[in-house]
Every structure is written in structure tokens, then in C-alpha cells.
Protein backbone atom coordinates (compact mmCIF):
# COMPACT_ATOMS: atom_id res chain seq x y z
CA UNK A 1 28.36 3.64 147.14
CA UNK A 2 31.28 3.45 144.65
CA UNK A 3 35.28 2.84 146.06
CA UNK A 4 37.96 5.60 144.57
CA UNK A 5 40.99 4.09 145.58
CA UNK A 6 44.36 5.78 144.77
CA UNK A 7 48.11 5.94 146.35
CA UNK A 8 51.36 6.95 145.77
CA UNK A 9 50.23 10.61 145.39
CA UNK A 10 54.12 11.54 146.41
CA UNK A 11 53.50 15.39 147.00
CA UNK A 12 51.64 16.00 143.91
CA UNK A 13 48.53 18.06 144.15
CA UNK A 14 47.97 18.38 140.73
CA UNK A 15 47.14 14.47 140.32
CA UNK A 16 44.75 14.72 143.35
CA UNK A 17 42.96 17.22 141.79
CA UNK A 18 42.47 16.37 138.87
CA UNK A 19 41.41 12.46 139.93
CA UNK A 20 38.85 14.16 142.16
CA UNK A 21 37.75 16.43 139.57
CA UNK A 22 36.77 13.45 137.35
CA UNK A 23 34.36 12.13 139.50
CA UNK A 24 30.98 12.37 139.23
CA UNK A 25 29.44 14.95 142.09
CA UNK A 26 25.79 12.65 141.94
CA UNK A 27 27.34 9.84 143.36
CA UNK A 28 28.64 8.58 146.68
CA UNK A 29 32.28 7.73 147.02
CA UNK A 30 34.38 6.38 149.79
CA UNK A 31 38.05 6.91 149.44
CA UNK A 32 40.66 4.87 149.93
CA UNK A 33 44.38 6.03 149.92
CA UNK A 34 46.83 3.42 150.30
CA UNK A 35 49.61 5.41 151.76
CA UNK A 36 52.65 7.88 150.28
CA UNK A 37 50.97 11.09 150.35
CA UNK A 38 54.63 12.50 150.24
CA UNK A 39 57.95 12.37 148.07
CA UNK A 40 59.09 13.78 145.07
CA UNK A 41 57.12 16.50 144.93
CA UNK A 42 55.90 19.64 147.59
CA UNK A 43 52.34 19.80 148.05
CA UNK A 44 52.32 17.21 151.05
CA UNK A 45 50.43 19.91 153.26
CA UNK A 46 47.75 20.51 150.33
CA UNK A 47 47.36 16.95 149.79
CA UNK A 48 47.12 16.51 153.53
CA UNK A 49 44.12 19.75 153.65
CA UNK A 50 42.32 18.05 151.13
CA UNK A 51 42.45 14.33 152.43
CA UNK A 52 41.23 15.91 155.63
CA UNK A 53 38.15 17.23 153.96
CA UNK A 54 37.20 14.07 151.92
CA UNK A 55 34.04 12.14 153.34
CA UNK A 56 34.46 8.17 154.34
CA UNK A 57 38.31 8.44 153.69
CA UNK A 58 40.33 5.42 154.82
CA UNK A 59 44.17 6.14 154.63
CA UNK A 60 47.10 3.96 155.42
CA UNK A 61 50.57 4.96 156.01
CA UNK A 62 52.90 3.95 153.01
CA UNK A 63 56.82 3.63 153.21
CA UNK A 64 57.70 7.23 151.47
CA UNK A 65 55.18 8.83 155.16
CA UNK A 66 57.08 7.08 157.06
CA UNK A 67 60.66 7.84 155.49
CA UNK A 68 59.14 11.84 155.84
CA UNK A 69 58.27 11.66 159.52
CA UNK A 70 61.52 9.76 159.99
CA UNK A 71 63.86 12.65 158.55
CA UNK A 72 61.89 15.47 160.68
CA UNK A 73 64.03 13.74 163.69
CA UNK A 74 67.24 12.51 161.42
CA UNK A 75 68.97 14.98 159.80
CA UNK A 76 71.57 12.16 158.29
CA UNK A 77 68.28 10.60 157.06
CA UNK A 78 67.16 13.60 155.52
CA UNK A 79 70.36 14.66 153.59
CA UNK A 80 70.39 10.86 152.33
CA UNK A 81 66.64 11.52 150.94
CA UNK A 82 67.37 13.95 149.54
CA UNK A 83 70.27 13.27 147.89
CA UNK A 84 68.11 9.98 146.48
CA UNK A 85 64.46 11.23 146.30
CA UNK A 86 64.79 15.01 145.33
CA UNK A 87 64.23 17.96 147.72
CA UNK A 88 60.77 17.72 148.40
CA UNK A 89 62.40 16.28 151.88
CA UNK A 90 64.40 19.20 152.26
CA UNK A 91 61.60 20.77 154.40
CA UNK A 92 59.45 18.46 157.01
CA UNK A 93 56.04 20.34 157.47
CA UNK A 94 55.25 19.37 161.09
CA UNK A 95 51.86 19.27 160.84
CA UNK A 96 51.82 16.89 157.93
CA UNK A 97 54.34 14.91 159.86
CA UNK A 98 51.76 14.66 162.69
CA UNK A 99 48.87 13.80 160.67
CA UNK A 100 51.32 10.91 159.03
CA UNK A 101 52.54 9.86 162.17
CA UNK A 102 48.92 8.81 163.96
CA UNK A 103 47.99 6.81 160.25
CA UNK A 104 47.89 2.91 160.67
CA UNK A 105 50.07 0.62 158.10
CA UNK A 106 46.84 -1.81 157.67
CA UNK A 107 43.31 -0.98 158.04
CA UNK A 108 40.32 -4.13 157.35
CA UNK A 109 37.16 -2.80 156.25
CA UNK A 110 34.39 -5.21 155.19
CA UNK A 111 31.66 -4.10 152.10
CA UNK A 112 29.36 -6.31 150.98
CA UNK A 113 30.04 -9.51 153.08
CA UNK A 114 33.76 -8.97 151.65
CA UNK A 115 36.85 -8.42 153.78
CA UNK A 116 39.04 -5.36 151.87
CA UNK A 117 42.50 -5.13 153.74
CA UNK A 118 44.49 -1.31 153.11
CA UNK A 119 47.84 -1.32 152.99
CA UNK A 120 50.84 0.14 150.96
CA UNK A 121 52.83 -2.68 150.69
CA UNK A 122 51.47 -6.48 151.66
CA UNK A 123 49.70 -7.70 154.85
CA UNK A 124 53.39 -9.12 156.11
CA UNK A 125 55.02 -6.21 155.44
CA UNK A 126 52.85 -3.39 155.23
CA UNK A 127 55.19 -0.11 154.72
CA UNK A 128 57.77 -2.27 152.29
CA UNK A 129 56.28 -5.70 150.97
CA UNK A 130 56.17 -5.66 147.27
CA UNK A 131 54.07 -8.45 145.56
CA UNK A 132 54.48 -9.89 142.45
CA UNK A 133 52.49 -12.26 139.90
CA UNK A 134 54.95 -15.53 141.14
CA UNK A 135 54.66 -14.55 144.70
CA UNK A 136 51.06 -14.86 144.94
């Protein structure tokens, strides 16, 4: 079994597609999305369909889900997203904000005798950690 492992789809269908298009249909995948299904652009609830469909998916939570499910509650929030990110906040899709909302921020799977930690960011700081060559 082969790992496809993608992230930071940010509401774009198209990219999905066309990634899972380009695999081979004779081989066995398991997929691992490392978080921000949503942002900048507004296929969040067709990203979300498809996801739900994919065999052996593992998905994590990244800091742009949690910003969405955040601004279905905060309308301040929401205007400030916006005003930053574009207006693919502009409408919260409540079922995408449920499926977001029940996703971990770290998931530890094991393959071959090998430990593979999921997240977004790093294992401190999951949703926002950002990791660089003189950090490691």
C-alpha cells in the first residue's frame, strides 16, 4: 500500500481532483490530509463529499478548519476573514462545519514498524506551529 498525502486544499476542488485523477486505479492508497480543507476558495462541501468517500483516509484538522467553524458562531470573526482571506468565509456550510468540528489536530498511525504523526502544524502546536530548517 502506497501513502498520498496532501493538505492545504483551501476550498479548491479542482486541485483534489485532479491529484486524485493522477493516481493509478491498480494500486492501493491510503490518504492522508493534513488539515485546511477550507479558505480561499468555495468548494469546502465538495471537498468534504469526496474526502468522505475516500478509502483508509486519515484527516487532521488544520488552522484555516478551525478559523471556518470558528466564524459560523462569530460574526466579528467572520467579517475579519473575510476582509483578510477572501469571501469563501462569507458563507459557513453547517454540515462541513460539523464534519470539521469532530476532526482531531494530531492523529499517530504506525506503518511498517514506523511511528507517522498527522498534523497541520507541529506536534506542540498542532493547528499553528510552523517549522523551519533551524528549528529542527
Amino acid at each position: 500500500m502506497e501513502f498520498v498525502v496532501f493538505s492545504d486544499l483551501h476550498g479548491n476542488s479542482r486541485a483534489l481532483k485532479a491529484m486524485l485523477s493522477a493516481l493509478d486505479p491498480s494500486r492501493t492508497y491510503a490518504f492522508i490530509c493534513c488539515g485546511d480543507i477550507t479558505g480561499y476558495y468555495y468548494d469546502e462541501l465538495e471537498i468534504m463529499e469526496t474526502l468522505l468517500r475516500l478509502p483508509r483516509l486519515s484527516i487532521v484538522k488544520g488552522n484555516h478548519d478551525a478559523m471556518y467553524c470558528r466564524a459560523e458562531k462569530d460574526e466579528g470573526f467572520r467579517k475579519a476573514l473575510c476582509e483578510k482571506y477572501g469571501n469563501a468565509y462569507k458563507t459557513i456550510q453547517r454540515d462541513v462545519c460539523a464534519y470539521l468540528s469532530q476532526l482531531p489536530e494530531k492523529i499517530s498511525l504506525s506503518a511498517d514498524e514506523k511511528r507517522i504523526l498527522i498534523v497541520h502544524g507541529t506536534e506542540q502546536f498542532p493547528l499553528l506551529g510552523r517549522l523551519y530548517p533551524d528549528t529542527c
